[in-house]
C-alpha atoms as a PDB file:
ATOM      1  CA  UNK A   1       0.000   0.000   0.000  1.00  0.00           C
ATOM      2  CA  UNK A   2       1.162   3.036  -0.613  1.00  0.00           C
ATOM      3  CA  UNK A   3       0.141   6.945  -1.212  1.00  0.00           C
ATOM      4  CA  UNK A   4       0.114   9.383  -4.085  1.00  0.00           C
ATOM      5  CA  UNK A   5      -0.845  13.085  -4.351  1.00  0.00           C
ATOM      6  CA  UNK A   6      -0.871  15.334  -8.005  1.00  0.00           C
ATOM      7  CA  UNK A   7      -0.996  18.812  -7.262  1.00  0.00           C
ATOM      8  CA  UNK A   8      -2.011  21.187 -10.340  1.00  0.00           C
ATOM      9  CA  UNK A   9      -1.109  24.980 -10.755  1.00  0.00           C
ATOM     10  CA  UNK A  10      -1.330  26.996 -13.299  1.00  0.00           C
ATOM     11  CA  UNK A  11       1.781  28.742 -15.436  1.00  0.00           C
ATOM     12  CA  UNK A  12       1.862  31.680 -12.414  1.00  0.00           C
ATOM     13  CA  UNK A  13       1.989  29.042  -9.623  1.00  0.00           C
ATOM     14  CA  UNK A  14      -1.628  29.531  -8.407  1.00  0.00           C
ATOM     15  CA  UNK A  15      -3.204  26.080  -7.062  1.00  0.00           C
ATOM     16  CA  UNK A  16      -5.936  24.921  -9.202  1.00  0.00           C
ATOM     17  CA  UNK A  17      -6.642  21.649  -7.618  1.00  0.00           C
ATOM     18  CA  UNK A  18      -5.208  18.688  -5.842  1.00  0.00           C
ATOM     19  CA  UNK A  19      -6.120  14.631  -5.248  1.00  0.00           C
ATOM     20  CA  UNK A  20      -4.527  12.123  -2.956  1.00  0.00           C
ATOM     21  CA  UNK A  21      -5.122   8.188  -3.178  1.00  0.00           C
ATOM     22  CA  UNK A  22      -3.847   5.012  -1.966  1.00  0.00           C
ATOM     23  CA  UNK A  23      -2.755   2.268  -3.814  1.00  0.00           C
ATOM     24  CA  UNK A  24      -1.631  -0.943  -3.831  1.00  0.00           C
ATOM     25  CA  UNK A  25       1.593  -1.553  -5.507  1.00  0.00           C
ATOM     26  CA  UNK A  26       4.780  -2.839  -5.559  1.00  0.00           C
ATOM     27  CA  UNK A  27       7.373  -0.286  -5.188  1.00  0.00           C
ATOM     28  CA  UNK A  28       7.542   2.886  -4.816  1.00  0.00           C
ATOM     29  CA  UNK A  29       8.381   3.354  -8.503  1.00  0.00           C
ATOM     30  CA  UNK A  30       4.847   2.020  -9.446  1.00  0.00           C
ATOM     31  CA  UNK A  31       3.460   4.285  -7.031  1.00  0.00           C
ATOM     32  CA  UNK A  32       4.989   7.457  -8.586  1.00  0.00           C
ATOM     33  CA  UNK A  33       3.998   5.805 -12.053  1.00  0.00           C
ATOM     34  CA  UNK A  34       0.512   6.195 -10.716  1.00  0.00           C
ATOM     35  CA  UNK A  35       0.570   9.083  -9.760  1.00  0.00           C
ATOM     36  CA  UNK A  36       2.088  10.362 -12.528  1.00  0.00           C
ATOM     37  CA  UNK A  37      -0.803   8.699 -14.876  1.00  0.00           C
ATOM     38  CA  UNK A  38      -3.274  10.160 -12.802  1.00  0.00           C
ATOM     39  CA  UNK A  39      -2.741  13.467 -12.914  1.00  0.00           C
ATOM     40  CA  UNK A  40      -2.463  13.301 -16.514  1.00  0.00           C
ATOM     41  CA  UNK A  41      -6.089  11.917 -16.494  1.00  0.00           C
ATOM     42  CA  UNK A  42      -6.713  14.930 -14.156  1.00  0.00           C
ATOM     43  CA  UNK A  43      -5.212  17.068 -17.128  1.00  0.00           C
ATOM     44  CA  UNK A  44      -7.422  15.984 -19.462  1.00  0.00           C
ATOM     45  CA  UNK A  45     -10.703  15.324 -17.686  1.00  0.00           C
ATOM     46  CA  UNK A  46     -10.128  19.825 -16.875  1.00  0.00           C
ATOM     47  CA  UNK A  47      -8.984  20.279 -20.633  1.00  0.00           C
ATOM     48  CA  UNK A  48      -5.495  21.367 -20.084  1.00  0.00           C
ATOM     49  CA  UNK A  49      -3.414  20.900 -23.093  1.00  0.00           C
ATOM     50  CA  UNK A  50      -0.397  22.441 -22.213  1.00  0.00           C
ATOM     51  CA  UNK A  51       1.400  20.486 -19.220  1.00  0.00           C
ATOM     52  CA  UNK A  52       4.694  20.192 -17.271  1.00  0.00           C
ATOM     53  CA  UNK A  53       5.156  17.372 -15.366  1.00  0.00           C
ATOM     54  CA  UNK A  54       6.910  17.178 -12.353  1.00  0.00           C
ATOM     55  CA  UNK A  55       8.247  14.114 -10.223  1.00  0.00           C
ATOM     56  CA  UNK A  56      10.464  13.996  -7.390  1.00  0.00           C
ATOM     57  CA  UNK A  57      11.005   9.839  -8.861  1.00  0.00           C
ATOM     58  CA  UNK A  58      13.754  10.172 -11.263  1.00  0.00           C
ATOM     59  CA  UNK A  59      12.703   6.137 -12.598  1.00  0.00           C
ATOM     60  CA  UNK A  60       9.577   7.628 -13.061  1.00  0.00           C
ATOM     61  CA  UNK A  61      10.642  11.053 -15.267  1.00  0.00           C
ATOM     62  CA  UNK A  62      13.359   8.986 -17.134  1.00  0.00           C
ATOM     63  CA  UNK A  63      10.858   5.878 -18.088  1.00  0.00           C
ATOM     64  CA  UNK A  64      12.604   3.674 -20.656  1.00  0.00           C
ATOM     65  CA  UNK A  65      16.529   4.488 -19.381  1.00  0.00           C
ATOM     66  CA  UNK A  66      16.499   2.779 -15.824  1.00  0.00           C
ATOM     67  CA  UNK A  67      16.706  -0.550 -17.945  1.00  0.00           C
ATOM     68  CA  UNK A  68      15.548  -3.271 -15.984  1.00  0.00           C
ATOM     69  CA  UNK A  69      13.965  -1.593 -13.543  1.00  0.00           C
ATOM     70  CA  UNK A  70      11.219   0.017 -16.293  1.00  0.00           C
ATOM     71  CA  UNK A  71      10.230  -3.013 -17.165  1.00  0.00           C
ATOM     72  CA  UNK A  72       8.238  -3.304 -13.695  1.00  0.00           C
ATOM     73  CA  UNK A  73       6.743   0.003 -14.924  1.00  0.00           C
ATOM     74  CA  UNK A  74       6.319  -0.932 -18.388  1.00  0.00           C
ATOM     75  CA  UNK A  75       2.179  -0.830 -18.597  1.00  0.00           C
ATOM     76  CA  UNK A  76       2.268   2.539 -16.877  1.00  0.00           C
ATOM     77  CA  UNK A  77       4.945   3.944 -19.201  1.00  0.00           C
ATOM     78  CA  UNK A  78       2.821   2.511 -22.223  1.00  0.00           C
ATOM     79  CA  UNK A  79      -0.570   4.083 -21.142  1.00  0.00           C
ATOM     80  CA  UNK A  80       1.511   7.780 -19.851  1.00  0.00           C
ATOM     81  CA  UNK A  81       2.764   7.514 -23.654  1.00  0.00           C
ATOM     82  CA  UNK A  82      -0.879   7.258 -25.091  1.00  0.00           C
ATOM     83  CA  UNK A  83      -2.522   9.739 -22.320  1.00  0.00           C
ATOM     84  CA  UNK A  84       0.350  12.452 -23.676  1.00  0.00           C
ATOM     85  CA  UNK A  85      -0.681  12.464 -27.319  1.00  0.00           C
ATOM     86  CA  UNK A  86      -4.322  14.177 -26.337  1.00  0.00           C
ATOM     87  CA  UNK A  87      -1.785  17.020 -25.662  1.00  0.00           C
ATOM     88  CA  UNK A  88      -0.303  20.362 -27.618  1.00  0.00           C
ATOM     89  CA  UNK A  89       3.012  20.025 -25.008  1.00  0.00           C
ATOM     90  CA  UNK A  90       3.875  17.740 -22.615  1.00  0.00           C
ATOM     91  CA  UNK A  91       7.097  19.038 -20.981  1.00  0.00           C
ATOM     92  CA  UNK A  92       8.353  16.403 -18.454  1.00  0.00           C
ATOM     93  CA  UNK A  93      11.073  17.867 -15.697  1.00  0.00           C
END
């Protein structure tokens, strides 16, 4: 079990809107997976189509390049991926 929070602002820092869940996972990179997948459903579902993405889970930001490890993440990756296309930017950091 573990717990994830997405916190939106807009480009001047002002706090739009905020959700924390638990979830059952495996490691703490699935957990920041999750949480990174839902606040790009959170994105969408409010019609933002300009994003930055930020993640304090550096397995999570850099996806594919942690080798072995991603493949634990691989679903998540795959569905971020497909989530980011309904997008005019996605700027990870």
């Amino acid at each position: 079990m573990a717990g994830i929070g997405v916190i939106i602002h807009n480009s001047e820092g002002i706090f739009l809107m905020c959700c924390a869940d638990r979830v059952t996972c495996s490691s703490a990179l699935i957990a920041e997976g999750r949480a990174d997948l839902r606040g790009l459903k959170m994105a969408i579902q409010n019609d933002f189509k300009k994003v930055v993405m930020e993640s304090d889970s550096k397995g999570s930001v850099d996806g594919g390049k942690q080798g072995n490890k991603a493949w634990t993440i691989f679903p998540l990756l795959m569905e971020i991926r497909k989530l980011s296309l309904g997008f005019l930017s996605l700027t990870v950091v």
